[in-house]
N, C-alpha and C. Protein backbone atom coordinates (compact mmCIF):
# COMPACT_ATOMS: atom_id res chain seq x y z
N UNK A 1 -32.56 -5.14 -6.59
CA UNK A 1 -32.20 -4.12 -5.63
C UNK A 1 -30.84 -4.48 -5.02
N UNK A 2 -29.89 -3.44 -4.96
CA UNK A 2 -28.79 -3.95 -4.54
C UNK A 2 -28.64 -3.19 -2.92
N UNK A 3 -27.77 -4.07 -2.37
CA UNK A 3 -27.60 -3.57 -1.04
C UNK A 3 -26.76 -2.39 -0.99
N UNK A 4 -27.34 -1.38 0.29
CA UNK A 4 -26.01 -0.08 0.38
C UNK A 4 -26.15 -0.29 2.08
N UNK A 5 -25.36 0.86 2.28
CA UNK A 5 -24.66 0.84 3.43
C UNK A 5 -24.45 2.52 3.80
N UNK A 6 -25.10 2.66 4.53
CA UNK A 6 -25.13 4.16 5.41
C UNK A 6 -24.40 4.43 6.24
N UNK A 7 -23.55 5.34 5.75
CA UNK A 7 -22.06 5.77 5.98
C UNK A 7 -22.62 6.36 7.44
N UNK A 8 -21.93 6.14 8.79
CA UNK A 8 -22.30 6.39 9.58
C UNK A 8 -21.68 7.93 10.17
N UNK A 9 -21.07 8.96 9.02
CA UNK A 9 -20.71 9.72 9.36
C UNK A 9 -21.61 10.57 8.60
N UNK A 10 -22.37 10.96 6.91
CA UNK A 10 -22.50 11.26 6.70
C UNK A 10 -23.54 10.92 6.19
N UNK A 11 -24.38 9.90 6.71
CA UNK A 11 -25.65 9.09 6.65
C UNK A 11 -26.05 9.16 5.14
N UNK A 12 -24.78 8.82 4.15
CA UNK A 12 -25.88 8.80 2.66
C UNK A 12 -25.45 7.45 2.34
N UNK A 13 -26.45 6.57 1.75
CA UNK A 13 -26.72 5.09 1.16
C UNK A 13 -25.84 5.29 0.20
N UNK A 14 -24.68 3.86 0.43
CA UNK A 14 -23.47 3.80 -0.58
C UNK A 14 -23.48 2.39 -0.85
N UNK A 15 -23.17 2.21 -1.92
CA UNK A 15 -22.67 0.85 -2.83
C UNK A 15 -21.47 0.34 -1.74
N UNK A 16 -21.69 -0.62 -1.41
CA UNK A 16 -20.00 -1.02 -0.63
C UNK A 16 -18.96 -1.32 -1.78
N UNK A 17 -19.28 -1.48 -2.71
CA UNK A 17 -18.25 -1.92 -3.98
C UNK A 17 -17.79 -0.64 -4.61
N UNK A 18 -18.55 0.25 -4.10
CA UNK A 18 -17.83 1.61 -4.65
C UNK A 18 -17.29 2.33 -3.56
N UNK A 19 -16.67 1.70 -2.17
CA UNK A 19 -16.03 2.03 -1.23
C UNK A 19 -14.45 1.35 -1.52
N UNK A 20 -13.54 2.35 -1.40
CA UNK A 20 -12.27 2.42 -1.48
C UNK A 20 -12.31 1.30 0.13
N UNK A 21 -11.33 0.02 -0.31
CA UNK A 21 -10.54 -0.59 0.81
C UNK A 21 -9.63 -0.10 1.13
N UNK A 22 -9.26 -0.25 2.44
CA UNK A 22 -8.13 0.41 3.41
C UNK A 22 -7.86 -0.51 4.45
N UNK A 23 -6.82 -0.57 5.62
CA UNK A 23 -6.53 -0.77 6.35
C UNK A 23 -5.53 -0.18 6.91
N UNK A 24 -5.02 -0.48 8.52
CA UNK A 24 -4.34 -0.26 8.91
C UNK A 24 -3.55 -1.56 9.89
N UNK A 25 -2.78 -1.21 10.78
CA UNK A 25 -2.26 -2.06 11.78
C UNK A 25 -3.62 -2.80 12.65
N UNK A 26 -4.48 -2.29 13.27
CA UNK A 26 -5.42 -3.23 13.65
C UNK A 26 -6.94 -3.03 13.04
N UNK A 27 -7.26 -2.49 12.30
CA UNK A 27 -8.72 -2.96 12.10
C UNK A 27 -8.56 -2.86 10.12
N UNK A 28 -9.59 -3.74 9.50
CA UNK A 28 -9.81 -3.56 7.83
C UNK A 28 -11.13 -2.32 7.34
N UNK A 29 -10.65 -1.48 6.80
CA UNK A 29 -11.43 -0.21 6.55
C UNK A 29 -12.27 0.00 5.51
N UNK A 30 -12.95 0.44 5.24
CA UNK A 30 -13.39 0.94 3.66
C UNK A 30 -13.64 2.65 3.98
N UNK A 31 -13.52 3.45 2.83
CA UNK A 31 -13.06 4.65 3.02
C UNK A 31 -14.60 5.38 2.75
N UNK A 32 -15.70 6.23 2.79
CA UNK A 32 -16.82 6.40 2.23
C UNK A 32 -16.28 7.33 0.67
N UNK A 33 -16.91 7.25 -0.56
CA UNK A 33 -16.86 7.93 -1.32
C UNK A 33 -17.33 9.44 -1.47
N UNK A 34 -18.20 9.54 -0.36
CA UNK A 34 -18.98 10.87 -0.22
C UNK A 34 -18.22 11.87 0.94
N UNK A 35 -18.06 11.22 2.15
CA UNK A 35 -17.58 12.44 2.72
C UNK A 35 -15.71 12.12 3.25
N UNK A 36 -15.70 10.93 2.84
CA UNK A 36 -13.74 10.15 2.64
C UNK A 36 -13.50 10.07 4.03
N UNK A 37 -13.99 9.32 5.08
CA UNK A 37 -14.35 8.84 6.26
C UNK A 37 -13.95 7.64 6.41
N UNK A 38 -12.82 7.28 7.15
CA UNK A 38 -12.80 5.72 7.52
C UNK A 38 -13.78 4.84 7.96
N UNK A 39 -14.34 3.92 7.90
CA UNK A 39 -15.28 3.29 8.23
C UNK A 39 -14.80 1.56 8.52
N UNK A 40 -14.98 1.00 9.63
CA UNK A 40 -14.28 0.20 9.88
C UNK A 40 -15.54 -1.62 9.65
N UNK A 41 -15.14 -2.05 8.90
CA UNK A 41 -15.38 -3.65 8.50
C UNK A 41 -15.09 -4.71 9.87
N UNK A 42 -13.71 -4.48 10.33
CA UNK A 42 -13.35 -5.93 11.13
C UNK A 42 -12.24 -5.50 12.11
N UNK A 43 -12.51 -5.16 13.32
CA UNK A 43 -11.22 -5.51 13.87
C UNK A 43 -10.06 -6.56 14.33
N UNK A 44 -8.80 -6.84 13.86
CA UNK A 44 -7.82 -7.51 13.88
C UNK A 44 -7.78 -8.34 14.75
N UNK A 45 -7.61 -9.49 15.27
CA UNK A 45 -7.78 -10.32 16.34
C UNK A 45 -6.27 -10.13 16.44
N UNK A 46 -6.38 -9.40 18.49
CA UNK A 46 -5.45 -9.24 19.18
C UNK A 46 -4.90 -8.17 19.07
N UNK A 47 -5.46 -7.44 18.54
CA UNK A 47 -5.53 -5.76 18.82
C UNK A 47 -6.49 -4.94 19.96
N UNK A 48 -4.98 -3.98 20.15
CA UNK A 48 -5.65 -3.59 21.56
C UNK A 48 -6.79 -1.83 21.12
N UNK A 49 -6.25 -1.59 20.15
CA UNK A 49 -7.30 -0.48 19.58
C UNK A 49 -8.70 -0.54 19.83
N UNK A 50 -9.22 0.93 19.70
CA UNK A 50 -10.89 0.93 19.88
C UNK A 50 -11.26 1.20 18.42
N UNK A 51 -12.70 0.86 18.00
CA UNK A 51 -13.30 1.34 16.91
C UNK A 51 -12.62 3.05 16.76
N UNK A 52 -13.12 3.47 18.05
CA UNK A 52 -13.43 5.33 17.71
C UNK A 52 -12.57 5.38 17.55
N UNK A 53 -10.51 4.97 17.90
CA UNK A 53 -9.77 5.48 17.78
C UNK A 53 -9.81 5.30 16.20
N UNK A 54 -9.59 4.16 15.42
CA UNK A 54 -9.16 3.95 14.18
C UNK A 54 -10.25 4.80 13.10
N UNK A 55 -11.42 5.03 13.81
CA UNK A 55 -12.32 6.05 12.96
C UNK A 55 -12.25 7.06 13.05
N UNK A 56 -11.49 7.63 14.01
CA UNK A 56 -10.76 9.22 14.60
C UNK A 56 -9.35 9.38 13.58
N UNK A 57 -8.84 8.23 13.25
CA UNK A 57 -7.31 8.46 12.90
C UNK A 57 -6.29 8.75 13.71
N UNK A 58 -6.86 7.79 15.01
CA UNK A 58 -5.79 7.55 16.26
C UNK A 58 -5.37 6.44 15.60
N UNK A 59 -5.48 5.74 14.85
CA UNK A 59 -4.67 4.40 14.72
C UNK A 59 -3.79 4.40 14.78
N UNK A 60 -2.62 3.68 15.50
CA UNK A 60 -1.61 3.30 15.79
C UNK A 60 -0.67 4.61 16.59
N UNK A 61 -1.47 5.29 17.46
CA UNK A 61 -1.82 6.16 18.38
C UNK A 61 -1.78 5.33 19.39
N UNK A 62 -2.06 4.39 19.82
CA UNK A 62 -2.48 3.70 20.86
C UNK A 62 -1.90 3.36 22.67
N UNK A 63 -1.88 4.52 23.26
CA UNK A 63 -1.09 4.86 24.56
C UNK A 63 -2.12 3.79 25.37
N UNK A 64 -1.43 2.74 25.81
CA UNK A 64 -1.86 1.44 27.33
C UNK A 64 -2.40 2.70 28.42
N UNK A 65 -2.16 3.42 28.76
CA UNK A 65 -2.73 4.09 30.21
C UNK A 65 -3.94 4.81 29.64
N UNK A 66 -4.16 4.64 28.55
CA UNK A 66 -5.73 5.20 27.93
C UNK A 66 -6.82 4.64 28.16
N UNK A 67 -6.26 2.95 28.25
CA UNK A 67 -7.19 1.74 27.93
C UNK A 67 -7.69 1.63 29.20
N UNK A 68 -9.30 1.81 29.20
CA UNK A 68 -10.10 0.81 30.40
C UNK A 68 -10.49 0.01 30.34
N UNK A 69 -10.92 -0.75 31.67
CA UNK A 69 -11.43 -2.15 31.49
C UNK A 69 -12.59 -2.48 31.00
């Protein structure tokens, strides 16, 4: 049995090896094959980004008077 991974946008069980890698400036991505959704692995140590932004396709969007504590 191999492991999958439920795309949290389009909740269908995916092979992670059949997920397109991606990245950007702060977090490492894999792309879903089913509905082509960023999906985020790792954020960058010392990045000021949020998950939702880089899964929104705010990445590198990132306005300081947005950020709360």
């Amino acid at each position: 049995m191999s492991f999958r991974y439920i795309c949290p946008y389009c909740h269908v069980p995916i092979d992670p090896a059949a997920m397109e890698l991606s990245s950007c400036e702060c977090a490492d991505l894999r792309v879903c094959p089913n509905c082509d959704s960023p999906v985020v692995l790792a954020m960058r140590a010392g990045s000021t980004q949020s998950i939702l932004d880089v899964e929104s396709g705010r990445a590198g969007q990132f306005d300081p008077r947005e950020a709360t504590a």
